[in-house]
C-alpha atoms as a PDB file:
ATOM      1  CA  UNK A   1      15.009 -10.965  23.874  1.00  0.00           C
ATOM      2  CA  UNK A   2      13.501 -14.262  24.326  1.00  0.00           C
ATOM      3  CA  UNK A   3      15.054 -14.517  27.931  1.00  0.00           C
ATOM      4  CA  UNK A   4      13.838 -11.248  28.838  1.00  0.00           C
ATOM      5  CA  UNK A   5      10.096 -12.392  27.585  1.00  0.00           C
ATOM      6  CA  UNK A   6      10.181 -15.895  29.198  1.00  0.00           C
ATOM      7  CA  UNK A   7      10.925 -13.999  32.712  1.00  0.00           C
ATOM      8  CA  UNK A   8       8.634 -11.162  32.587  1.00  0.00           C
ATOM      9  CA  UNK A   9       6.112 -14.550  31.807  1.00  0.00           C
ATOM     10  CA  UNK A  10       6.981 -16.407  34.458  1.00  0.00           C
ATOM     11  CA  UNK A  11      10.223 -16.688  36.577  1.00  0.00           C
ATOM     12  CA  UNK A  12       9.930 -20.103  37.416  1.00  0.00           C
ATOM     13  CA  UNK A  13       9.947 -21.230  33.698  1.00  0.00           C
ATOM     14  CA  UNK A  14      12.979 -18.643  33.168  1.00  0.00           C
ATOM     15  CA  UNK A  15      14.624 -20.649  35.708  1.00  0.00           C
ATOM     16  CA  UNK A  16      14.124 -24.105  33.883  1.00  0.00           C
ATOM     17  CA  UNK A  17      15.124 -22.741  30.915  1.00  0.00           C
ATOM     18  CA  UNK A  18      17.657 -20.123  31.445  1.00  0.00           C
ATOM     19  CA  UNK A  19      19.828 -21.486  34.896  1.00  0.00           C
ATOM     20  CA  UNK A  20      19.118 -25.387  35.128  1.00  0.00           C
ATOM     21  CA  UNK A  21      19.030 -25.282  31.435  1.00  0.00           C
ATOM     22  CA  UNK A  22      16.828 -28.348  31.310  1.00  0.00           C
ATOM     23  CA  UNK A  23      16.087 -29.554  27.720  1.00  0.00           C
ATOM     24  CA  UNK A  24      12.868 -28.761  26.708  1.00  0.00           C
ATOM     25  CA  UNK A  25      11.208 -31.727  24.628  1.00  0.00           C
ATOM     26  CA  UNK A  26       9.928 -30.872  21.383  1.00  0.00           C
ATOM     27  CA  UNK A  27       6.813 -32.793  21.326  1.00  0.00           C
ATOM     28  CA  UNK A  28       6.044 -30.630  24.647  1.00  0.00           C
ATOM     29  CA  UNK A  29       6.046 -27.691  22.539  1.00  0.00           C
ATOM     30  CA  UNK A  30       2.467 -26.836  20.684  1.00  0.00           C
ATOM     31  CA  UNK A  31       2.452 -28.279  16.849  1.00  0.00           C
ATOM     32  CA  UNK A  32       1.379 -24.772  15.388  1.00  0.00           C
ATOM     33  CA  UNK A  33       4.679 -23.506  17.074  1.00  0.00           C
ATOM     34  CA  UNK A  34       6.808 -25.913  15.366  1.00  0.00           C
ATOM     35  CA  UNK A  35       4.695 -25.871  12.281  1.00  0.00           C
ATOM     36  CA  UNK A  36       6.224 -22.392  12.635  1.00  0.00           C
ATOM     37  CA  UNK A  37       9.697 -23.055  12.679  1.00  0.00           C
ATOM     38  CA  UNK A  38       9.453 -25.364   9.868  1.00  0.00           C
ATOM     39  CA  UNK A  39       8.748 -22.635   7.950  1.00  0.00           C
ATOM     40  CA  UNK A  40      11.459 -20.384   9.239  1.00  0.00           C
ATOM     41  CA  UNK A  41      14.096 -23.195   8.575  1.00  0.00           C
ATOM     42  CA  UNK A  42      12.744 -23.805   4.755  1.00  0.00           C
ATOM     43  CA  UNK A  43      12.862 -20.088   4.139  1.00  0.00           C
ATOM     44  CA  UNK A  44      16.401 -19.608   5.902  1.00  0.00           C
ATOM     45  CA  UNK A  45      17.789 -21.942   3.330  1.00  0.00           C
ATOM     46  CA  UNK A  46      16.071 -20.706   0.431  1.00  0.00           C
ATOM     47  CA  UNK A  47      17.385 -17.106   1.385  1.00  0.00           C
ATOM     48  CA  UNK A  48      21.019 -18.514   2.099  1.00  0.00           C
ATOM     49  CA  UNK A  49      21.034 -20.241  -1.231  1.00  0.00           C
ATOM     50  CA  UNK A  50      20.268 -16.574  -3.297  1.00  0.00           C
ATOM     51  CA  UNK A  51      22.832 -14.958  -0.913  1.00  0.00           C
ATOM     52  CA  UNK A  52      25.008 -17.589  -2.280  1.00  0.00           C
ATOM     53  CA  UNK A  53      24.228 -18.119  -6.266  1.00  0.00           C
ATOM     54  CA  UNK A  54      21.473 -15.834  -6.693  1.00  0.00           C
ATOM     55  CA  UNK A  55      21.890 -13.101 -10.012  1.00  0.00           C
ATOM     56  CA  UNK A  56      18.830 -12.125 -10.615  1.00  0.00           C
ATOM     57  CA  UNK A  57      16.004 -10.478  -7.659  1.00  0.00           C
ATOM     58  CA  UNK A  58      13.952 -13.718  -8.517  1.00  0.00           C
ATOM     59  CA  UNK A  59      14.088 -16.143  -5.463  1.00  0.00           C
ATOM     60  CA  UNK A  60      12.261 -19.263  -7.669  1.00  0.00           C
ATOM     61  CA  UNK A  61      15.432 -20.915  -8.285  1.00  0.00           C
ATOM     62  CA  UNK A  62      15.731 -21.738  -4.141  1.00  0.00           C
ATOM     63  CA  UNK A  63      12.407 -23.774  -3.801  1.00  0.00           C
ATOM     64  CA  UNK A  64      13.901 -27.129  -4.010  1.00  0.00           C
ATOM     65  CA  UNK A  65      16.983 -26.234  -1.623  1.00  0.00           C
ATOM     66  CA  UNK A  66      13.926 -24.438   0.948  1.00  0.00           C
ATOM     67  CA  UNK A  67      11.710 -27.958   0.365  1.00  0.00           C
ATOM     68  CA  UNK A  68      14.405 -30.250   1.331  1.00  0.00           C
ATOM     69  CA  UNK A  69      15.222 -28.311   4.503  1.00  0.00           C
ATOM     70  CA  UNK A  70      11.311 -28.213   5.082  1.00  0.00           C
ATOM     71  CA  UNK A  71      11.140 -31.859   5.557  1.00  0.00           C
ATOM     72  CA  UNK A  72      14.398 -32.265   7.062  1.00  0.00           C
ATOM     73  CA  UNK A  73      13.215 -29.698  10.001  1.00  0.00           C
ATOM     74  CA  UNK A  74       9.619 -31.464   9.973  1.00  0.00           C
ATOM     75  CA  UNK A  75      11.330 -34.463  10.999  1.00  0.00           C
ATOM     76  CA  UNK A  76      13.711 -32.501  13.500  1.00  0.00           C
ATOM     77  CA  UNK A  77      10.617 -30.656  15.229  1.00  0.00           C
ATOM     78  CA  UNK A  78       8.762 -34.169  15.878  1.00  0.00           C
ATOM     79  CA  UNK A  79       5.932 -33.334  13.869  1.00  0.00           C
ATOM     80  CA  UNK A  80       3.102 -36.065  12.822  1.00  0.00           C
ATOM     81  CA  UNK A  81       3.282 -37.983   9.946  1.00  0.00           C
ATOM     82  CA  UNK A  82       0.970 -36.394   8.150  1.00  0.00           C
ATOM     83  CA  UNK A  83       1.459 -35.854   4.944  1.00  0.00           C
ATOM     84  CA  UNK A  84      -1.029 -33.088   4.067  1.00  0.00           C
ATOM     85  CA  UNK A  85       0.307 -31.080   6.925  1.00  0.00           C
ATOM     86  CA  UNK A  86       3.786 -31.227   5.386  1.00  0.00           C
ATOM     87  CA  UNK A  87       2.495 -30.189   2.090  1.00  0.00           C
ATOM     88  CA  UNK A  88       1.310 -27.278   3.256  1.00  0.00           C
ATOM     89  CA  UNK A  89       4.596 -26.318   4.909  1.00  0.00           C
ATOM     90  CA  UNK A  90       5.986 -26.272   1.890  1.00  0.00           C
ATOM     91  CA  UNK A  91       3.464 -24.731  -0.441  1.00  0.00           C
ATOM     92  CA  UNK A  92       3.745 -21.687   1.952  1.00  0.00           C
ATOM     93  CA  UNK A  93       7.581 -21.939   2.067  1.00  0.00           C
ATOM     94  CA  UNK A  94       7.520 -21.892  -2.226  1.00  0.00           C
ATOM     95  CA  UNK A  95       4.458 -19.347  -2.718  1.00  0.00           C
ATOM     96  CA  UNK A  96       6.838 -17.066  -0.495  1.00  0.00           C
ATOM     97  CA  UNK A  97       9.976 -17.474  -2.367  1.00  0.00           C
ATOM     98  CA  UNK A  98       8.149 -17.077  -5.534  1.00  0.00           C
ATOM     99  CA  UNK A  99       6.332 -14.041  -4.532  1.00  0.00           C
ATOM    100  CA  UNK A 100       9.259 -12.183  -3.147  1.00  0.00           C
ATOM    101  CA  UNK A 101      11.955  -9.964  -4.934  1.00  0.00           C
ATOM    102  CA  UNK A 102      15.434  -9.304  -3.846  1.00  0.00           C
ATOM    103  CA  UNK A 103      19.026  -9.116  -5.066  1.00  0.00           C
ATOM    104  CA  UNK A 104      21.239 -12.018  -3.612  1.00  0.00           C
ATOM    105  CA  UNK A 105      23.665  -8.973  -2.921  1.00  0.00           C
ATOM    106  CA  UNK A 106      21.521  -7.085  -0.901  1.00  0.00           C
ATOM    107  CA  UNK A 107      21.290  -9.875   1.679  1.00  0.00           C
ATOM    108  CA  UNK A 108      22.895  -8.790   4.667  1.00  0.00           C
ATOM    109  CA  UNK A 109      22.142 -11.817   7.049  1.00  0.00           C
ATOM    110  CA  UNK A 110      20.042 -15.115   7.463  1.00  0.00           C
ATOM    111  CA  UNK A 111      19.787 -16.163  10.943  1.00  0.00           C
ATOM    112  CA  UNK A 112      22.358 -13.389  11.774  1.00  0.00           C
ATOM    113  CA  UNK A 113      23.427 -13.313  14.874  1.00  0.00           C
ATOM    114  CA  UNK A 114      24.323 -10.386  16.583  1.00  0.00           C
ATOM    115  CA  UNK A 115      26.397  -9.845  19.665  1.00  0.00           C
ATOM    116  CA  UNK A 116      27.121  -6.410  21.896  1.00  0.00           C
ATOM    117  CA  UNK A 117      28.929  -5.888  25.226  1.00  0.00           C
ATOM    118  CA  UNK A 118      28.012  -2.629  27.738  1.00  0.00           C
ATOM    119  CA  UNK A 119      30.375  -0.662  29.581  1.00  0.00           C
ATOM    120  CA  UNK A 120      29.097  -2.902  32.389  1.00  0.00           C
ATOM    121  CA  UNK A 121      29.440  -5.824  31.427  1.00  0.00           C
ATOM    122  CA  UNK A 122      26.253  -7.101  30.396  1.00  0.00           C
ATOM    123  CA  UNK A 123      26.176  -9.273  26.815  1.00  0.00           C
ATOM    124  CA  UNK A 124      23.390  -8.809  25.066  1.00  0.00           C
ATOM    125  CA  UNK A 125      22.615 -10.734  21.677  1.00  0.00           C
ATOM    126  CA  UNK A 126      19.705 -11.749  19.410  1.00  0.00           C
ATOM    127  CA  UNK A 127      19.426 -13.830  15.596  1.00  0.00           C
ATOM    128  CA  UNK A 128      17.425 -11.704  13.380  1.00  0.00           C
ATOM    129  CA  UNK A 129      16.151 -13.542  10.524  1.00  0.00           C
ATOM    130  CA  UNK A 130      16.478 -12.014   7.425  1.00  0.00           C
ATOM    131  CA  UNK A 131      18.925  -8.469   6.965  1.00  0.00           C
ATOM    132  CA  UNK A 132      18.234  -6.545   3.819  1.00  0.00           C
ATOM    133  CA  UNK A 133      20.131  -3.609   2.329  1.00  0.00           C
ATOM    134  CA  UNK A 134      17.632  -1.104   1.781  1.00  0.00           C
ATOM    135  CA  UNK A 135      19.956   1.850   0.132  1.00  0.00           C
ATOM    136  CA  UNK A 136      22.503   3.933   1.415  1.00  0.00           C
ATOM    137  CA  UNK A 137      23.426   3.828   4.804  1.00  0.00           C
ATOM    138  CA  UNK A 138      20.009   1.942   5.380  1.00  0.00           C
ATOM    139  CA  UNK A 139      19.077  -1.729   6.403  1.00  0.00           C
ATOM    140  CA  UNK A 140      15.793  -3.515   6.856  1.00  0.00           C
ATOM    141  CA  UNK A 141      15.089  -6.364   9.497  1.00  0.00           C
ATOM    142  CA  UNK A 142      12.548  -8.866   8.914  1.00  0.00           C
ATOM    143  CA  UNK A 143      11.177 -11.354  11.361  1.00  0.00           C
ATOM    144  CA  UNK A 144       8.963 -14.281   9.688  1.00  0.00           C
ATOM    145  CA  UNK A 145       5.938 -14.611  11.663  1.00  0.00           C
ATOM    146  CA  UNK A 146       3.490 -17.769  11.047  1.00  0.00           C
ATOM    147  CA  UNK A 147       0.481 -16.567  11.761  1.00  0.00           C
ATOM    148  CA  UNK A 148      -2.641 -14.704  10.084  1.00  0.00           C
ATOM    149  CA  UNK A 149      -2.708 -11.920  12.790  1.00  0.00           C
ATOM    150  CA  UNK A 150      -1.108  -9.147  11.681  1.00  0.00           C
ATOM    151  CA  UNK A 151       0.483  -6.251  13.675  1.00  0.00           C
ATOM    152  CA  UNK A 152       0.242  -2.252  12.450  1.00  0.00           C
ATOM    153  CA  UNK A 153       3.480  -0.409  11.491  1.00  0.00           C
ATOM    154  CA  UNK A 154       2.422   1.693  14.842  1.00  0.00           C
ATOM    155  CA  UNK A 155       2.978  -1.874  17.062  1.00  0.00           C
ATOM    156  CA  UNK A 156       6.087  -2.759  15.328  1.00  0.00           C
ATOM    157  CA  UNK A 157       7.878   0.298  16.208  1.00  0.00           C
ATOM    158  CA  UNK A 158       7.059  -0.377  19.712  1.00  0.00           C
ATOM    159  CA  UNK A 159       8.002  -4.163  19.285  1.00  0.00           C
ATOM    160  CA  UNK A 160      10.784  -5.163  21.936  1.00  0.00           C
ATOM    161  CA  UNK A 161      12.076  -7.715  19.694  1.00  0.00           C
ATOM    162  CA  UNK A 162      12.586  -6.138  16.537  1.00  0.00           C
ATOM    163  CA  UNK A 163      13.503  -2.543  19.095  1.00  0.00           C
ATOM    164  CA  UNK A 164      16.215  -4.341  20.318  1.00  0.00           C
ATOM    165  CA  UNK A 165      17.487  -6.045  16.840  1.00  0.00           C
ATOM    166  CA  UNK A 166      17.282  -2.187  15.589  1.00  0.00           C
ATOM    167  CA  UNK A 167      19.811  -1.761  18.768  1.00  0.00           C
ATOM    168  CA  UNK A 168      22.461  -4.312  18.078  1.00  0.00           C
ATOM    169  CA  UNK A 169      22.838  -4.160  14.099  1.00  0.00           C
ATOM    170  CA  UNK A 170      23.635  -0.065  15.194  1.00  0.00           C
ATOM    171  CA  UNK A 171      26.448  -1.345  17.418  1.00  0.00           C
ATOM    172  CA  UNK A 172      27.661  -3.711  14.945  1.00  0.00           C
ATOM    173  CA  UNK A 173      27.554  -1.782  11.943  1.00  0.00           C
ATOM    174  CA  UNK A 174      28.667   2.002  11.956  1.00  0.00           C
ATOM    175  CA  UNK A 175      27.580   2.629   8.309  1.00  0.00           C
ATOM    176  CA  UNK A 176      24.122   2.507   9.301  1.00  0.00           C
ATOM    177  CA  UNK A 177      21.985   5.402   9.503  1.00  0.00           C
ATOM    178  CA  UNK A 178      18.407   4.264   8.881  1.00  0.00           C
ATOM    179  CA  UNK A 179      16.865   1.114  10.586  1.00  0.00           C
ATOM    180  CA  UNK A 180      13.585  -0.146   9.043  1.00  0.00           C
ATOM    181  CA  UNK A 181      12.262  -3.388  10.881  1.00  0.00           C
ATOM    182  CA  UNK A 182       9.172  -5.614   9.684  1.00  0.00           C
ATOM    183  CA  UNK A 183       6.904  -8.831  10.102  1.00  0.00           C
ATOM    184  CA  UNK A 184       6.768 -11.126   7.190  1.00  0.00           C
ATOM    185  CA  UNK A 185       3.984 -12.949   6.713  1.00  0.00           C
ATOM    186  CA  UNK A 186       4.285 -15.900   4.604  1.00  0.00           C
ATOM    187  CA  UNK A 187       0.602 -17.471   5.001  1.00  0.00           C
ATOM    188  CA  UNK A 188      -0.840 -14.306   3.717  1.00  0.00           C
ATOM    189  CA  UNK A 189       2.680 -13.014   1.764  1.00  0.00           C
ATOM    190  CA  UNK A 190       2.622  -9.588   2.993  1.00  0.00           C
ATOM    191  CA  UNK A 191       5.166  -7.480   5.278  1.00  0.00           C
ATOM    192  CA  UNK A 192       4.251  -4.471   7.104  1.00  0.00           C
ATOM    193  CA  UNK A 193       7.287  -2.413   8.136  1.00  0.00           C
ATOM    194  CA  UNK A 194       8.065   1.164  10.144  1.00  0.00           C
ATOM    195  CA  UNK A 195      11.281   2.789  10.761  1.00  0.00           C
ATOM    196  CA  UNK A 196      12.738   2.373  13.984  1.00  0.00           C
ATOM    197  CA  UNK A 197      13.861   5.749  15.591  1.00  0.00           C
ATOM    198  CA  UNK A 198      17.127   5.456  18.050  1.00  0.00           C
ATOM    199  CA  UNK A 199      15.297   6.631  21.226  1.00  0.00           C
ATOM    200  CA  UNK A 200      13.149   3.518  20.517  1.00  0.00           C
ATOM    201  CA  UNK A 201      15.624   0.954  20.227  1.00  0.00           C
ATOM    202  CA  UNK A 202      17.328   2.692  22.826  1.00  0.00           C
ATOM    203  CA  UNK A 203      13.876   1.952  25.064  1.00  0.00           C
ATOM    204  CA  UNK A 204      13.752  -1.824  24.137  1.00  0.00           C
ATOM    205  CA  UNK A 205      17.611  -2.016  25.061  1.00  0.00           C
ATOM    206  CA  UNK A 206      16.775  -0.648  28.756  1.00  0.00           C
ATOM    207  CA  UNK A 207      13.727  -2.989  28.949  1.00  0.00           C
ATOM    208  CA  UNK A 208      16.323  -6.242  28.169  1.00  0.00           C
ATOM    209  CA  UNK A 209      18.612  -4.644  30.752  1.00  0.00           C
ATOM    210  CA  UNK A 210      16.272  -3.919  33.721  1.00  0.00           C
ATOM    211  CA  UNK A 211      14.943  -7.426  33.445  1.00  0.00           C
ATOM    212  CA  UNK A 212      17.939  -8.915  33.146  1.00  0.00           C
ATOM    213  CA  UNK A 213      19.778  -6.703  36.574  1.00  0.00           C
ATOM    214  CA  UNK A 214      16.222  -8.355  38.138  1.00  0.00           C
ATOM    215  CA  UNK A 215      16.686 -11.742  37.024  1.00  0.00           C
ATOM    216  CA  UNK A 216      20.194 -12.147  37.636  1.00  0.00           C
ATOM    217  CA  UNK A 217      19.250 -10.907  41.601  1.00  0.00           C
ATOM    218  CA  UNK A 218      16.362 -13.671  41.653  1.00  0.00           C
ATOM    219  CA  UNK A 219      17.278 -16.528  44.128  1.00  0.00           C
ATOM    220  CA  UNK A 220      13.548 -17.506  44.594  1.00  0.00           C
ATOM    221  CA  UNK A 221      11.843 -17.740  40.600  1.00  0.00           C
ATOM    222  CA  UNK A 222       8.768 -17.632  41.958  1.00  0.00           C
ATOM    223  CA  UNK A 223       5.958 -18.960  39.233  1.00  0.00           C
ATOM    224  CA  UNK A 224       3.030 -17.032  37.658  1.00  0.00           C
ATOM    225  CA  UNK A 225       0.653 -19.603  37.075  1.00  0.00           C
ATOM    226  CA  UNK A 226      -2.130 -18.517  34.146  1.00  0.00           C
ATOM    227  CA  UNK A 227      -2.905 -19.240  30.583  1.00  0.00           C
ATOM    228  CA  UNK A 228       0.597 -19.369  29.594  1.00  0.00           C
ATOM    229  CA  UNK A 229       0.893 -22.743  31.772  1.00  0.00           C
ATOM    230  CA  UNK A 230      -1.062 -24.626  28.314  1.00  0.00           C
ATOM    231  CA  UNK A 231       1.816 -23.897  25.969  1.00  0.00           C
ATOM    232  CA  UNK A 232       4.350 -24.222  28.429  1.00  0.00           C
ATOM    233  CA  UNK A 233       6.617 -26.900  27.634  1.00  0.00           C
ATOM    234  CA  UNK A 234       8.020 -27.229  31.377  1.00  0.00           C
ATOM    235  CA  UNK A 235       4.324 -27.599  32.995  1.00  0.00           C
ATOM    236  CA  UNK A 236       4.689 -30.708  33.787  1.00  0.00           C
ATOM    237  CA  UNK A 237       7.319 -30.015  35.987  1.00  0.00           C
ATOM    238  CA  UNK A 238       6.304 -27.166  37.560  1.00  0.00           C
ATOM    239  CA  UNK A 239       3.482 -28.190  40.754  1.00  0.00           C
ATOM    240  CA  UNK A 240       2.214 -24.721  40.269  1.00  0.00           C
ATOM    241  CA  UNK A 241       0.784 -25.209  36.743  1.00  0.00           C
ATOM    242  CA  UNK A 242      -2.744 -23.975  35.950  1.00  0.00           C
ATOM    243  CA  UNK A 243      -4.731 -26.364  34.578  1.00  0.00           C
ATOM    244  CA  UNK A 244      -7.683 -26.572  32.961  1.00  0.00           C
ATOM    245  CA  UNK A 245      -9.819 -28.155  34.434  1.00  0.00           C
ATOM    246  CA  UNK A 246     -12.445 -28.628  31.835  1.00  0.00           C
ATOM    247  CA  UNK A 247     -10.371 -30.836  30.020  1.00  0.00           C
ATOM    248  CA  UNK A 248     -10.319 -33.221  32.617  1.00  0.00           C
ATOM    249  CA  UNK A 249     -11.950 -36.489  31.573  1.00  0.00           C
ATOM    250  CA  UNK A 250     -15.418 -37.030  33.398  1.00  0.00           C
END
């Protein structure tokens, strides 16, 4: 998924990322993205610590195990040393675990990784972020999104990511009947979720596989210079970059 959205971005950055696989530098990355990940990484390990020793639907007893790995990733992501910053990473990363209800045994996947192979030949494969048991023969995928703009149930079921998620965990597990997918929000703790029909996932799966028939035929990349360029962590590389000029110093 994140292939296919880096190429229908720009080409060019697909290329650094995706064939010359050059590195991309952290610090290059905006904070408020990595401020974002931070998050994910201290809720991944609170959720894999009630999948492991969790009896009860109440997730309070993971906060320290999510707070250590909050300040371990802080450190990983190159974030500032600022202190207030990193306290607010992990007051969000608590006030969600503390907020949210759900049996260790009903946790299907953290970070789960899923992996399926067409008649063709083309692998496709995406990490979902939290898998939930939602009854019989059901599941629900959640995606943690940082961010106080929230999407409509009507958006999500049109969502390529979460379409294509909906896609693989139906390959890889035959039991299911009903996928429901959803955006967490832990600065606001709220989810919205919508089921996801088969037709659609079956739509997001042909959108990953057009693009990626297209970019395996590319022998040029050719850029697509715009507002994407500012939070592009290969601009500097790239002699096509926009730039703003207004930021220029005088």
């Amino acid at each position: 998924m994140s292939s296919t959205y880096t190429y229908e971005a720009c080409p060019r950055r697909y290329r650094f990322s995706y064939v010359d696989r050059v590195p991309e530098p952290r610090a290059a990355v905006p904070q408020h993205w990595r401020f974002g990940t931070v998050v994910h990484r201290g809720l991944e390990a609170g959720y894999l610590r009630h999948r492991d020793v969790g009896f009860s639907a109440n997730l309070r007893h993971t906060i320290p195990t999510a707070i250590a790995a909050t300040r371990d990733s802080w450190a990983a992501e190159s974030m500032p040393d600022d202190p207030k910053e990193l306290g607010r990473a992990e007051r969000v990363v608590a006030a969600s675990l503390a907020t949210t209800r759900l049996l260790g045994r009903d946790i299907l996947g953290v970070e789960r990784f899923f992996r399926a192979e067409t008649r063709e030949g083309l692998r496709v494969a995406g990490a979902v972020d939290l898998v939930v048991r939602d009854g019989d023969g059901a599941i629900e995928i959640r995606d943690h999104k940082v961010t106080r703009y929230t999407r409509t149930p009507e958006a999500l079921a049109g969502d390529l990511q979460l379409g294509l998620y909906a896609w693989l965990a139906r390959r890889t597990w035959s039991w299911v009947r009903t996928v429901t997918v959803a955006h967490h929000y832990p600065l606001l703790r709220t989810t919205v979720r919508t089921p996801v029909e088969p037709a659609a996932a079956e739509h997001a799966f042909e959108r990953v596989r057009t693009t990626a028939l297209i970019s395996e035929a590319d022998r040029e990349f050719a850029p697509r210079p715009g507002k994407e360029c500012a939070v592009c962590a290969y601009a500097s590389l790239c002699p096509d970059a926009a730039v703003d000029d207004s930021k220029e110093p005088r």
